[in-house]
PDB file of N, CA and C in Angstrom:
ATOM      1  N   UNK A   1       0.837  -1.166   0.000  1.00  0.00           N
ATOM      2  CA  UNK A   1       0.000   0.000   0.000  1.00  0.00           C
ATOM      3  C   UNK A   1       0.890   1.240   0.000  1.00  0.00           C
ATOM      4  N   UNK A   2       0.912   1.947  -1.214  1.00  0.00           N
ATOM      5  CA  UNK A   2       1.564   3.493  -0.817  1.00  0.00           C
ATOM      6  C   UNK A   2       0.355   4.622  -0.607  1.00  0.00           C
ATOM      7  N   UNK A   3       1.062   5.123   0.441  1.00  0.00           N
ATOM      8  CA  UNK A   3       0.579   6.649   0.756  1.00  0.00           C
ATOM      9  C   UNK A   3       1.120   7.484   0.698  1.00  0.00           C
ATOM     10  N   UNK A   4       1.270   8.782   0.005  1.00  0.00           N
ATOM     11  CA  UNK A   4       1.930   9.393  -0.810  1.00  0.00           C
ATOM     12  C   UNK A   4       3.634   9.371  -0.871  1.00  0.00           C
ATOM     13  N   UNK A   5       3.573   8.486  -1.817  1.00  0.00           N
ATOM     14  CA  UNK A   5       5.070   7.906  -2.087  1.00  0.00           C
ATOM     15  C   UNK A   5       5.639   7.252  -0.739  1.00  0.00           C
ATOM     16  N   UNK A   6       4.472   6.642   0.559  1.00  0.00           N
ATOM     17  CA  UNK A   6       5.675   6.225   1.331  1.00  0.00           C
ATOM     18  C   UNK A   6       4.935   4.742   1.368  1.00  0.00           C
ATOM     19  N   UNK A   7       5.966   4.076   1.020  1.00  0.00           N
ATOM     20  CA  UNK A   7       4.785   2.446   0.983  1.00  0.00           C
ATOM     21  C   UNK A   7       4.680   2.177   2.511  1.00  0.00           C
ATOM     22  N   UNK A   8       4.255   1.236   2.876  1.00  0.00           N
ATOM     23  CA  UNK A   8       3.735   1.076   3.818  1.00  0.00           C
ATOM     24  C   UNK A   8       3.484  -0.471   4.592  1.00  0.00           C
ATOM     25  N   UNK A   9       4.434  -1.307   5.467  1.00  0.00           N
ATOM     26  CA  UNK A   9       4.213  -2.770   5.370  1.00  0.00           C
ATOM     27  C   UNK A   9       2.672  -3.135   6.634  1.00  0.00           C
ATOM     28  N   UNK A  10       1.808  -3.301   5.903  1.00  0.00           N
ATOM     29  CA  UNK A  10       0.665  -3.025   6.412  1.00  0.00           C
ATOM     30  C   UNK A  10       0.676  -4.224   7.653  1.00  0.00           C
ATOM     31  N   UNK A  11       1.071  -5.800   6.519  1.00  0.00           N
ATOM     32  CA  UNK A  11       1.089  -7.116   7.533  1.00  0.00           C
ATOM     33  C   UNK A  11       2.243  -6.191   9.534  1.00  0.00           C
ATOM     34  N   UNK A  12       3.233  -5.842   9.046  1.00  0.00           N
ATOM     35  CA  UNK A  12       4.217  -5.632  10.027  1.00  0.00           C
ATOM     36  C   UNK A  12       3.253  -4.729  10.907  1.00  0.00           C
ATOM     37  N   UNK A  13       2.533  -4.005  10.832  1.00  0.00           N
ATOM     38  CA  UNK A  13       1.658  -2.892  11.589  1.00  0.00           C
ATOM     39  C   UNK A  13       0.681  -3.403  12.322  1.00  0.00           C
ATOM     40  N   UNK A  14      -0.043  -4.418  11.440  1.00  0.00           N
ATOM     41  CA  UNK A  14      -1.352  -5.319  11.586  1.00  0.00           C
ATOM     42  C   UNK A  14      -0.911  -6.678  12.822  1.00  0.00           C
ATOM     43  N   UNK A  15       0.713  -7.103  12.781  1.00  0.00           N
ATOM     44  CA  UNK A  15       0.654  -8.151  13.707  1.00  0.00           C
ATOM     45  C   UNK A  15       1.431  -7.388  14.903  1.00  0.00           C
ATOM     46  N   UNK A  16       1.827  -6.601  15.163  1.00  0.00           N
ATOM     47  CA  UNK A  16       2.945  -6.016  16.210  1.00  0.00           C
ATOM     48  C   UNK A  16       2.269  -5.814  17.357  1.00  0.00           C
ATOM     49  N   UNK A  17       0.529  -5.666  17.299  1.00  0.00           N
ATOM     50  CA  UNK A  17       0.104  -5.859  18.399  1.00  0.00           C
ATOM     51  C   UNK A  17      -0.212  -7.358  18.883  1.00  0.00           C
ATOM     52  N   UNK A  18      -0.483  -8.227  18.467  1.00  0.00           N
ATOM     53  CA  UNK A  18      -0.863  -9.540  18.284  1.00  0.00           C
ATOM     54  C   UNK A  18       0.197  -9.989  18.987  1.00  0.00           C
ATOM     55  N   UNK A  19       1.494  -9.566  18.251  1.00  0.00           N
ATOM     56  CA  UNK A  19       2.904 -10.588  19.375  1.00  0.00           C
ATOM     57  C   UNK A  19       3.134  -9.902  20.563  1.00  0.00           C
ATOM     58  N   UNK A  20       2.742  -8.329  20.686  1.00  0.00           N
ATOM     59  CA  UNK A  20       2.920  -8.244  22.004  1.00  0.00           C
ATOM     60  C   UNK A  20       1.397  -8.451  22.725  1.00  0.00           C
ATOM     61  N   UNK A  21       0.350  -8.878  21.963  1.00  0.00           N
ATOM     62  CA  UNK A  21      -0.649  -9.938  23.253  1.00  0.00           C
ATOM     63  C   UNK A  21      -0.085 -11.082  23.348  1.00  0.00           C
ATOM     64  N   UNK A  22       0.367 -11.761  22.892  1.00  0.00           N
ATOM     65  CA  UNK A  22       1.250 -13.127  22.628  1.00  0.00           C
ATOM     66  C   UNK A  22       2.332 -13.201  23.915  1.00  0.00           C
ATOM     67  N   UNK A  23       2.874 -12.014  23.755  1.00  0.00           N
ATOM     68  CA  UNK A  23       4.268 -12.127  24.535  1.00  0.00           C
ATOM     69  C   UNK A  23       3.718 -11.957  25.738  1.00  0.00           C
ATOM     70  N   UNK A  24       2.554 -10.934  26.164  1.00  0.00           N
ATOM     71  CA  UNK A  24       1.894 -10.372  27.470  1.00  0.00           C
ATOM     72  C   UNK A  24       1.711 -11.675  28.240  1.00  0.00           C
ATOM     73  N   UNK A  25       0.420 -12.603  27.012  1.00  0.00           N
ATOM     74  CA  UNK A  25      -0.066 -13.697  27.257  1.00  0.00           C
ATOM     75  C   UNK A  25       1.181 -14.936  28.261  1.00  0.00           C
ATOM     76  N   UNK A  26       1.802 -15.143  27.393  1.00  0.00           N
ATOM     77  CA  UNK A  26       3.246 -15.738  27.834  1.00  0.00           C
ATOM     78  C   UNK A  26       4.235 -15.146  29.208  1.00  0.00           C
ATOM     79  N   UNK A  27       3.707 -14.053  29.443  1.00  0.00           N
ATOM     80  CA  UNK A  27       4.339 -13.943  30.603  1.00  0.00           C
ATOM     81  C   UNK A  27       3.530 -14.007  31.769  1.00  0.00           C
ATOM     82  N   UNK A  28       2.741 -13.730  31.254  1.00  0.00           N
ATOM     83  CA  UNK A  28       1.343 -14.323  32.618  1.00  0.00           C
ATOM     84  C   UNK A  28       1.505 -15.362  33.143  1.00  0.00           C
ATOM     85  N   UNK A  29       1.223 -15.962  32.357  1.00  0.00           N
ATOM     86  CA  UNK A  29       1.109 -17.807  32.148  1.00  0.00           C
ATOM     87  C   UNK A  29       2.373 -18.082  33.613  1.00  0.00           C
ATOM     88  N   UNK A  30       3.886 -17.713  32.476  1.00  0.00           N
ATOM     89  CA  UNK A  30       4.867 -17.816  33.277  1.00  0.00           C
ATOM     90  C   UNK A  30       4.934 -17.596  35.068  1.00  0.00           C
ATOM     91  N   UNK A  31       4.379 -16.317  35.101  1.00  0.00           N
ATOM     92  CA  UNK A  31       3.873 -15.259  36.453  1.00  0.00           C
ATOM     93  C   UNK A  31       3.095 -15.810  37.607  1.00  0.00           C
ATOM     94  N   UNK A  32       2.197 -16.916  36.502  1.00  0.00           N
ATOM     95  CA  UNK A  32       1.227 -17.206  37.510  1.00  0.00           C
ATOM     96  C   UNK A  32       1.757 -18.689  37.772  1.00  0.00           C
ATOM     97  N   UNK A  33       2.455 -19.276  36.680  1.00  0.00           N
ATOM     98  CA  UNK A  33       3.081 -20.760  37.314  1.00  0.00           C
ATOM     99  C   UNK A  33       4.183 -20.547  38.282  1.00  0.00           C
ATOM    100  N   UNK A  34       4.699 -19.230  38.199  1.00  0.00           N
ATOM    101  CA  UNK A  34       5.813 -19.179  39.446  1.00  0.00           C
ATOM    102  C   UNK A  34       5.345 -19.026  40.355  1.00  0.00           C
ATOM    103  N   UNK A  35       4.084 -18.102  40.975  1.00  0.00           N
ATOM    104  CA  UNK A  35       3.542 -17.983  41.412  1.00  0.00           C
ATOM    105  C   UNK A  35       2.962 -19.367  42.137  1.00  0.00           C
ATOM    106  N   UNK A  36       2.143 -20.061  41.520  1.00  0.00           N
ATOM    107  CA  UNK A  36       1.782 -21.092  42.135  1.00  0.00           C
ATOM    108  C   UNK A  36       2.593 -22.061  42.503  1.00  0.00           C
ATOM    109  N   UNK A  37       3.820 -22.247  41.989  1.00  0.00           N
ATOM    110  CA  UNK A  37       4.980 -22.853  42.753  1.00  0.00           C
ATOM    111  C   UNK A  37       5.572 -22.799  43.828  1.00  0.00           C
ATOM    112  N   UNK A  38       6.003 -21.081  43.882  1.00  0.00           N
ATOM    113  CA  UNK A  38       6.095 -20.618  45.230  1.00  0.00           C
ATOM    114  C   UNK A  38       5.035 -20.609  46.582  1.00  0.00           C
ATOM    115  N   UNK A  39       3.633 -20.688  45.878  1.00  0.00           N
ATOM    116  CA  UNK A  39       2.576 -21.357  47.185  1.00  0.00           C
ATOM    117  C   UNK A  39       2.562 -22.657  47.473  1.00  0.00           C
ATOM    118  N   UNK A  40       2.780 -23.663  46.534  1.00  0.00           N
ATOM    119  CA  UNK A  40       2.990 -24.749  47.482  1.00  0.00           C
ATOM    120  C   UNK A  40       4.421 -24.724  48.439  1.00  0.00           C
ATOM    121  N   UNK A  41       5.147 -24.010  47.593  1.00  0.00           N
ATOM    122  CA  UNK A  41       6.249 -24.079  48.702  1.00  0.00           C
ATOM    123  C   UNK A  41       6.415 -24.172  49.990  1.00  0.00           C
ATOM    124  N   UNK A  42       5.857 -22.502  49.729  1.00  0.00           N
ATOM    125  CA  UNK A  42       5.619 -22.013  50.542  1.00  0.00           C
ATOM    126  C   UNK A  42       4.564 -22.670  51.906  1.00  0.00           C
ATOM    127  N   UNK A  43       3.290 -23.454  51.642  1.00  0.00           N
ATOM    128  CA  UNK A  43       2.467 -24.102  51.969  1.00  0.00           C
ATOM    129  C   UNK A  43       3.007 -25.390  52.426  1.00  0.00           C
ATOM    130  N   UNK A  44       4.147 -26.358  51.940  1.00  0.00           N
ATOM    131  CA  UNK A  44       4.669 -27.222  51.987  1.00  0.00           C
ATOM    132  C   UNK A  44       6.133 -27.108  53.399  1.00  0.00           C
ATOM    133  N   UNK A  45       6.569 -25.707  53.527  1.00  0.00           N
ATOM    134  CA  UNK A  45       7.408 -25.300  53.983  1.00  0.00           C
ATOM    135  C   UNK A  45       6.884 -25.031  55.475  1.00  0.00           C
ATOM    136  N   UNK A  46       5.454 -24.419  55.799  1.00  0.00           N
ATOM    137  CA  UNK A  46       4.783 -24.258  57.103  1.00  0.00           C
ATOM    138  C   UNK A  46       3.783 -25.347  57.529  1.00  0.00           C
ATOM    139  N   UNK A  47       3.883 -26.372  56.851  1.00  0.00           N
ATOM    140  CA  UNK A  47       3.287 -27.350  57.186  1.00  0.00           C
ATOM    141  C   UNK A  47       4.497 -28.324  58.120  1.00  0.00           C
ATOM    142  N   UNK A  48       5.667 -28.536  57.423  1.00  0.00           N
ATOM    143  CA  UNK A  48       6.745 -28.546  57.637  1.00  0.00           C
ATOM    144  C   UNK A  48       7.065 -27.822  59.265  1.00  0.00           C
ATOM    145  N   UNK A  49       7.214 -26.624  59.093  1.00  0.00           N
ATOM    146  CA  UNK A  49       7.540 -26.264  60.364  1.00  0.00           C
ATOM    147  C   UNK A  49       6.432 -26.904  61.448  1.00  0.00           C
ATOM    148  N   UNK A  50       5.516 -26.641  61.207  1.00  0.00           N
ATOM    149  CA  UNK A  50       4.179 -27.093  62.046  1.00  0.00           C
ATOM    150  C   UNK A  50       4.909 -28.788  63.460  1.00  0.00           C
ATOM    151  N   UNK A  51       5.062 -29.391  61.885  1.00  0.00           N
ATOM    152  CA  UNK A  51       5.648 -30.549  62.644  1.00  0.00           C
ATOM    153  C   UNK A  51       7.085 -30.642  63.084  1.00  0.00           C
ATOM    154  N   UNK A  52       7.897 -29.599  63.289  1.00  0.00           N
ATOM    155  CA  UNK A  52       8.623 -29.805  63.960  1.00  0.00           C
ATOM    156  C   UNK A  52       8.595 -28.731  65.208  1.00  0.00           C
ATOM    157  N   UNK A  53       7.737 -28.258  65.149  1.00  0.00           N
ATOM    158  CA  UNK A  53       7.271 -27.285  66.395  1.00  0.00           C
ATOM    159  C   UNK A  53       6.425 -28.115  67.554  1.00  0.00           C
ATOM    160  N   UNK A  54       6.031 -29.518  67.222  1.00  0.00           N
ATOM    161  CA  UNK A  54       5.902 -30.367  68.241  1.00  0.00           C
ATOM    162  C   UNK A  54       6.419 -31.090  68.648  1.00  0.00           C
ATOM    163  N   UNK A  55       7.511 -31.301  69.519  1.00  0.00           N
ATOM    164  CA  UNK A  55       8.745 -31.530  70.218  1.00  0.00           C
ATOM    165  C   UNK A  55       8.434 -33.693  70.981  1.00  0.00           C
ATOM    166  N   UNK A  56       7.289 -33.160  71.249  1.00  0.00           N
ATOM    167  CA  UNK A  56       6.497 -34.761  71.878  1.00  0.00           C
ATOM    168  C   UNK A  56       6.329 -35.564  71.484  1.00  0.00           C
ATOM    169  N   UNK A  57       5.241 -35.087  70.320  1.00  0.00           N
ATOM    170  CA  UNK A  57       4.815 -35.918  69.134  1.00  0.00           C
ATOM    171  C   UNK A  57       5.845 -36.411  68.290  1.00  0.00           C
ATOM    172  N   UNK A  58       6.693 -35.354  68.326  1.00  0.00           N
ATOM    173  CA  UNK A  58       8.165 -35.622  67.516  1.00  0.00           C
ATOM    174  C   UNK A  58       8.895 -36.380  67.434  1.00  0.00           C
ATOM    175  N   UNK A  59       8.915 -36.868  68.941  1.00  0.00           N
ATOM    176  CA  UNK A  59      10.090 -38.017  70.002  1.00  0.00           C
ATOM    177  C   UNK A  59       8.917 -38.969  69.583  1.00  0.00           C
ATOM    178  N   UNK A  60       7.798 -38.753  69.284  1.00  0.00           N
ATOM    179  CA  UNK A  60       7.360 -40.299  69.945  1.00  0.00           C
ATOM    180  C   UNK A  60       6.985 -40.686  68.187  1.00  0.00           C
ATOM    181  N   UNK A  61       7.188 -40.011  67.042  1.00  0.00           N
ATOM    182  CA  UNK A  61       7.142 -40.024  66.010  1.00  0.00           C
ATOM    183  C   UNK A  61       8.430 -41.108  65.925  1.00  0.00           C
ATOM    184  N   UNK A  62       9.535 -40.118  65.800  1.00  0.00           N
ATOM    185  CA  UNK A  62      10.784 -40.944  65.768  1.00  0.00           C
ATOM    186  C   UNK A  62      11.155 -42.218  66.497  1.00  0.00           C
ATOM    187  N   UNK A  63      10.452 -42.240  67.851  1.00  0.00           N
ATOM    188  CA  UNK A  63      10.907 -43.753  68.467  1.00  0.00           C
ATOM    189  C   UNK A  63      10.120 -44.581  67.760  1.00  0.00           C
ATOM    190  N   UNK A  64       8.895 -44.382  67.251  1.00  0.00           N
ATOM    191  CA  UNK A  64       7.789 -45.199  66.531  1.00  0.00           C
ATOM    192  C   UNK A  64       8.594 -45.834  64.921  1.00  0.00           C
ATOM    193  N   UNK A  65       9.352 -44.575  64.231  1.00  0.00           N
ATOM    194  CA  UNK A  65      10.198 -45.352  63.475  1.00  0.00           C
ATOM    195  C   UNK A  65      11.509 -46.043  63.445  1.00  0.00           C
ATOM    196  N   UNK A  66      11.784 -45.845  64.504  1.00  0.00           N
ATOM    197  CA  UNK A  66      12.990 -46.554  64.710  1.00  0.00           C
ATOM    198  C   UNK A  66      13.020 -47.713  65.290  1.00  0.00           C
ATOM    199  N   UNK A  67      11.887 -48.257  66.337  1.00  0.00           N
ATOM    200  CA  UNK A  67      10.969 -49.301  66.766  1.00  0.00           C
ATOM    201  C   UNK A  67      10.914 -50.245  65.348  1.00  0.00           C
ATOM    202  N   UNK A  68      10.020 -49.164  64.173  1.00  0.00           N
ATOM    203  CA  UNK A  68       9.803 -50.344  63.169  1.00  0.00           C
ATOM    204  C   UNK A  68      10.940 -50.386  62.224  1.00  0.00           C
ATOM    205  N   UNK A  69      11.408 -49.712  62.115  1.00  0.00           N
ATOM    206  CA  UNK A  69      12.969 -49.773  61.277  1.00  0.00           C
ATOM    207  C   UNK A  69      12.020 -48.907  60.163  1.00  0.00           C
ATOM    208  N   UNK A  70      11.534 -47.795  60.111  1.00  0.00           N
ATOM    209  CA  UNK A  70      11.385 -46.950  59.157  1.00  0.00           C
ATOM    210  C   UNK A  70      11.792 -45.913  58.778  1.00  0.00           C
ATOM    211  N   UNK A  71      12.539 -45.564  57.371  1.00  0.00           N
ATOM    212  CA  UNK A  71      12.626 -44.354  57.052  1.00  0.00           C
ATOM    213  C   UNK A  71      12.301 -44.152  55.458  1.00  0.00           C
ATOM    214  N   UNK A  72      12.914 -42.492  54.881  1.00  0.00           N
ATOM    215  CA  UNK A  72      11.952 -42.178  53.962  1.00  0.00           C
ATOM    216  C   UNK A  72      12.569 -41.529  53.357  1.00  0.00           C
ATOM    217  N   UNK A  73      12.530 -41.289  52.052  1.00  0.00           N
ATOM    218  CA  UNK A  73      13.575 -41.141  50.675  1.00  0.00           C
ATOM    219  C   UNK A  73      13.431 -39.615  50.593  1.00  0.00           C
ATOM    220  N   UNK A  74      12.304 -38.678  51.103  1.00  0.00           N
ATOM    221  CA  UNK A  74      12.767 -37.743  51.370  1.00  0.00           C
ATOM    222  C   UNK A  74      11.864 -36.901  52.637  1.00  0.00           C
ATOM    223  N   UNK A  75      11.985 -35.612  52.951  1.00  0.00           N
ATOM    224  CA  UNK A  75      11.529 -34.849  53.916  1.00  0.00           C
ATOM    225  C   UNK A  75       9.858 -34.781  53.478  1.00  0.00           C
ATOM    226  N   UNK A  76       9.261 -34.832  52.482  1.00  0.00           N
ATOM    227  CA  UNK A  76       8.331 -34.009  52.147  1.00  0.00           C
ATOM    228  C   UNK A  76       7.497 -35.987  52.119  1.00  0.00           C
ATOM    229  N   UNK A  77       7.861 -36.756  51.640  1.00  0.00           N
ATOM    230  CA  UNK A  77       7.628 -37.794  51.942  1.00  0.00           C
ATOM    231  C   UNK A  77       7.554 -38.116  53.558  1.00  0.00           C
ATOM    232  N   UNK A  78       8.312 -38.579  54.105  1.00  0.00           N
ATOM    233  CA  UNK A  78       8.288 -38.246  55.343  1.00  0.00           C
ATOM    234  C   UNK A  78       7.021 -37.293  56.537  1.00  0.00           C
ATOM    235  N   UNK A  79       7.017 -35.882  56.132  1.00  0.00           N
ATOM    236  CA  UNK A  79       5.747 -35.571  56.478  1.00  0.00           C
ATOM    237  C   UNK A  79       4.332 -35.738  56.146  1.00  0.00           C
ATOM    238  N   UNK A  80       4.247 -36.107  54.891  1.00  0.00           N
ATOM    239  CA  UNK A  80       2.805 -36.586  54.503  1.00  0.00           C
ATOM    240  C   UNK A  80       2.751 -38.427  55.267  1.00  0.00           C
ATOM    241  N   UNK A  81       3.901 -38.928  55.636  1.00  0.00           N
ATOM    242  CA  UNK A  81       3.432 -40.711  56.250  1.00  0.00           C
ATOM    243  C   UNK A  81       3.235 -39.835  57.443  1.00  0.00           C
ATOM    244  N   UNK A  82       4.032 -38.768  58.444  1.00  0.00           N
ATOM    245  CA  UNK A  82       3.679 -38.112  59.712  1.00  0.00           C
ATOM    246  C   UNK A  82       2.577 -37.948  59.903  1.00  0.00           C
ATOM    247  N   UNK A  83       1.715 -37.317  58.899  1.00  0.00           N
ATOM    248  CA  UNK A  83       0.183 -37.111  59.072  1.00  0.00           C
ATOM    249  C   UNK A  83      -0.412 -38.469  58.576  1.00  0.00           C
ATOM    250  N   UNK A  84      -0.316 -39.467  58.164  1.00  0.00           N
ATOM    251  CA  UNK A  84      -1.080 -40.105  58.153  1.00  0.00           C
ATOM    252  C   UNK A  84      -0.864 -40.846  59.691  1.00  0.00           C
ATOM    253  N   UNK A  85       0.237 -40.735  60.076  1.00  0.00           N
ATOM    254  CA  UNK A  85       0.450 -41.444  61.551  1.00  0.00           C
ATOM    255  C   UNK A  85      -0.487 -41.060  62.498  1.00  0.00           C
ATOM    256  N   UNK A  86      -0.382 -39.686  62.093  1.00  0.00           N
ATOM    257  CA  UNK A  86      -0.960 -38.814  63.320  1.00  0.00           C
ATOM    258  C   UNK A  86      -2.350 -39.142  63.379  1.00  0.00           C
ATOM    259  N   UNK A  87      -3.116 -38.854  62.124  1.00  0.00           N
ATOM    260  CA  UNK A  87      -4.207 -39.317  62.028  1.00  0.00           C
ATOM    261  C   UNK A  87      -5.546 -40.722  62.519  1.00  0.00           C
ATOM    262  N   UNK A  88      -3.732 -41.700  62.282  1.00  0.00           N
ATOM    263  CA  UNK A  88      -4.343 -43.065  62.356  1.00  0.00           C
ATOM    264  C   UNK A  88      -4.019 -43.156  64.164  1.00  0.00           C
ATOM    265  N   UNK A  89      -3.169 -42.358  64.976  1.00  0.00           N
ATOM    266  CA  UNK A  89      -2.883 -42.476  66.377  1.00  0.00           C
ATOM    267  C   UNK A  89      -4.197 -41.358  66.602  1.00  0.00           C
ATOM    268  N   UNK A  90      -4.736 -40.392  66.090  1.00  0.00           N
ATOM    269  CA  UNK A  90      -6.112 -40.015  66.816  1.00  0.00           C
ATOM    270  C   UNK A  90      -7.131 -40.639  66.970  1.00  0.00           C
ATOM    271  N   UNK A  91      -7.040 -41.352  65.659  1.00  0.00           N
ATOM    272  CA  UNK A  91      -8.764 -42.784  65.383  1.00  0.00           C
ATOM    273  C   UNK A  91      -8.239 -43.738  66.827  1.00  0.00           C
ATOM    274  N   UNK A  92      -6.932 -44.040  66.894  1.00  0.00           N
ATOM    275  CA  UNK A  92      -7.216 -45.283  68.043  1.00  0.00           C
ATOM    276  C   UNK A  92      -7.373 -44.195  69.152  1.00  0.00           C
ATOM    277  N   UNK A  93      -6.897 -43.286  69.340  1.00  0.00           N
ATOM    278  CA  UNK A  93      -7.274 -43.012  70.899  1.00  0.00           C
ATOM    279  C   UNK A  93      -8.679 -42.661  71.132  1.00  0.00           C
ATOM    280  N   UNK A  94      -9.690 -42.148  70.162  1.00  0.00           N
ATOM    281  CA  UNK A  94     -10.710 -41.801  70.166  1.00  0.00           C
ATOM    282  C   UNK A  94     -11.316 -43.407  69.977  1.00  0.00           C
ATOM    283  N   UNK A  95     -10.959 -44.390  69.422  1.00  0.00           N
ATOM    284  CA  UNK A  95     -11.864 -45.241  69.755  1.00  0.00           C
ATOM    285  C   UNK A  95     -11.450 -46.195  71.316  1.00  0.00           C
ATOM    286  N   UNK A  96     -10.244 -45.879  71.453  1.00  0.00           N
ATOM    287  CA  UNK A  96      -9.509 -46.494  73.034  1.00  0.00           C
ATOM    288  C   UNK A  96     -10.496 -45.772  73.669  1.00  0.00           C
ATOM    289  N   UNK A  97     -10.635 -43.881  74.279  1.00  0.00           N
ATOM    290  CA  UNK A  97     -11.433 -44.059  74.620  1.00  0.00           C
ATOM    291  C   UNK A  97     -13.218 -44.244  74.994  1.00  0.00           C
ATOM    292  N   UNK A  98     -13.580 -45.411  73.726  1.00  0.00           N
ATOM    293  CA  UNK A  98     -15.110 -45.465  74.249  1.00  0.00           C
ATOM    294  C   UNK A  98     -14.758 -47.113  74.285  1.00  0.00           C
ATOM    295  N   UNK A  99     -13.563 -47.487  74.822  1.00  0.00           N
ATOM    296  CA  UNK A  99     -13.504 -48.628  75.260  1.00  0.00           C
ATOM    297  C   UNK A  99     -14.546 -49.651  76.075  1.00  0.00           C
ATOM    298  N   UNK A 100     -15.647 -48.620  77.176  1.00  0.00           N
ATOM    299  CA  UNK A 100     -15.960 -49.668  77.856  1.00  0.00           C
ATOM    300  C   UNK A 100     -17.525 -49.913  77.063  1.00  0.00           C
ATOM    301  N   UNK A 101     -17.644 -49.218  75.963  1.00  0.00           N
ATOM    302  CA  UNK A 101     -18.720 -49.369  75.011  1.00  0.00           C
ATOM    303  C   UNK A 101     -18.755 -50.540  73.786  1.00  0.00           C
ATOM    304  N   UNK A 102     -17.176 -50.442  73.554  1.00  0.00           N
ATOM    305  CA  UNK A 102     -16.955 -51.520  72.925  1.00  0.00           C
ATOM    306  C   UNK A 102     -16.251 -53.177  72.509  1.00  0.00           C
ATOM    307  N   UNK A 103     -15.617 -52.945  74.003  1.00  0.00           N
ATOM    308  CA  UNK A 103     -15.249 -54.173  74.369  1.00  0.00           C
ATOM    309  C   UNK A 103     -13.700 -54.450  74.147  1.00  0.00           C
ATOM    310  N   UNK A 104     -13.012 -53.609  73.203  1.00  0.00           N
ATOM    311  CA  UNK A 104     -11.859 -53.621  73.025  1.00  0.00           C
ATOM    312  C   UNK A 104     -10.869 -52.837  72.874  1.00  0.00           C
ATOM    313  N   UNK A 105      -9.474 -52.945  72.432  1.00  0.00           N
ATOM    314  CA  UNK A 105      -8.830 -51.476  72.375  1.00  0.00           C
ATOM    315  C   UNK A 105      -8.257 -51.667  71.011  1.00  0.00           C
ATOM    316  N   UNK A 106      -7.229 -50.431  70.484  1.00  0.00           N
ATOM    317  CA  UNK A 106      -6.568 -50.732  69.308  1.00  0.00           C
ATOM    318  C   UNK A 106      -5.204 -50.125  69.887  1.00  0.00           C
ATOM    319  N   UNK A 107      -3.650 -50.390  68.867  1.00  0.00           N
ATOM    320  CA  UNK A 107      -2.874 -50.036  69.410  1.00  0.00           C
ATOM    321  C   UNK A 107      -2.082 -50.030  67.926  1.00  0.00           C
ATOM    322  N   UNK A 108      -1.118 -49.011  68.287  1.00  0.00           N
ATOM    323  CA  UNK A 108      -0.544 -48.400  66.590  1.00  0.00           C
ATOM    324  C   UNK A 108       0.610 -49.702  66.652  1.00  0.00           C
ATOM    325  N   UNK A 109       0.643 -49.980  65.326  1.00  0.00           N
ATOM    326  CA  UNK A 109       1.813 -50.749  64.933  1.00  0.00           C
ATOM    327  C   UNK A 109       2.587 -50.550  63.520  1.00  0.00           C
ATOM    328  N   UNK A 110       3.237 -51.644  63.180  1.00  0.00           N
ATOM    329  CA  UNK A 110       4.144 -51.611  61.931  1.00  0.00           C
ATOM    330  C   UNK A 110       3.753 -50.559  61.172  1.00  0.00           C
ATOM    331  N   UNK A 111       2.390 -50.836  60.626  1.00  0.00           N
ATOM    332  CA  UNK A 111       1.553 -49.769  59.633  1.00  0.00           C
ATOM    333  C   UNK A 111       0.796 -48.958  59.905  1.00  0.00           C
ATOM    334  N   UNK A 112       1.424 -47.835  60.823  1.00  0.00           N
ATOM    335  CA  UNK A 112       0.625 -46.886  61.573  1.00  0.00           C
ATOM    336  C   UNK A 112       0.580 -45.635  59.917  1.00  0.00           C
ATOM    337  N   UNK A 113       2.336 -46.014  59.444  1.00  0.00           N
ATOM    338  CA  UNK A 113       2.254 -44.571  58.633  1.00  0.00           C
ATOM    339  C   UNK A 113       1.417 -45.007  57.260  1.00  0.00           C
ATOM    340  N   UNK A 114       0.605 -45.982  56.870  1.00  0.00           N
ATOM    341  CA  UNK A 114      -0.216 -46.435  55.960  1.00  0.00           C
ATOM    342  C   UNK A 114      -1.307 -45.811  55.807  1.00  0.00           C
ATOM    343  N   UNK A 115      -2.155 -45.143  54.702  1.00  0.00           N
ATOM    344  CA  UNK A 115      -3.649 -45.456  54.643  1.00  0.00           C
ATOM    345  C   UNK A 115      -4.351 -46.304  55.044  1.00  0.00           C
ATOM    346  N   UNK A 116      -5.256 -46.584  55.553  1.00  0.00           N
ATOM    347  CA  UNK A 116      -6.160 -48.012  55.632  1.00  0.00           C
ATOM    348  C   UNK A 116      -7.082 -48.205  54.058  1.00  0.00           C
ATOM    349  N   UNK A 117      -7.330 -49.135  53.268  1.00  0.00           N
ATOM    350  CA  UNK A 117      -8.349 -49.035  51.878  1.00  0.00           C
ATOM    351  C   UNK A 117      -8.915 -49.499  51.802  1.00  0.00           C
TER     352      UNK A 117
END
């Protein structure tokens, strides 16, 4: 297209906004996956502290694996079997106590840090 004697690359005019929505687009994206990385981290990191801010549970965590000869390939592993421990040591004490309702007790063992399925 010329306009008076100055041609004019219309395509180059027509996409220059397009790559910078493109590029905008692309850094969002980027922005918000760092973003959400840094919240689990972050989330993963105070959950983390949580359990080592209980000093009791802690000792009796660790004698419980060392009792069964357990350990764990990493930290973040490690705290997710912690909560399932923890979990499965609240169900028995809450059913220990309505003991004299039900005739029996339960008591944590080998596969405390397991799901039950």
């Amino acid at each position: 297209m010329k306009t008076n004697g100055i041609q004019r690359n219309t395509l180059c005019c027509q996409s220059s906004p397009n790559i910078v929505k493109l590029a905008s687009l692309v850094l969002i994206i980027l922005l918000l996956h760092a973003f959400q990385a840094e919240a689990k981290g972050t989330a993963y990191r105070k959950k983390y502290r949580q359990h080592l801010s209980k000093p009791a549970l802690s000792a009796e965590w660790h004698t419980w694996k060392s009792i069964h000869g357990k350990s764990y390939q990493s930290h973040r592993e490690e705290l997710n079997r912690h909560s399932v421990w923890q979990a499965n040591k609240k169900f028995i004490e809450a059913h220990n106590a309505k003991n004299k309702t039900l005739g029996y007790i339960l008591a944590m063992n080998e596969h405390g840090d397991l799901v039950s399925s």
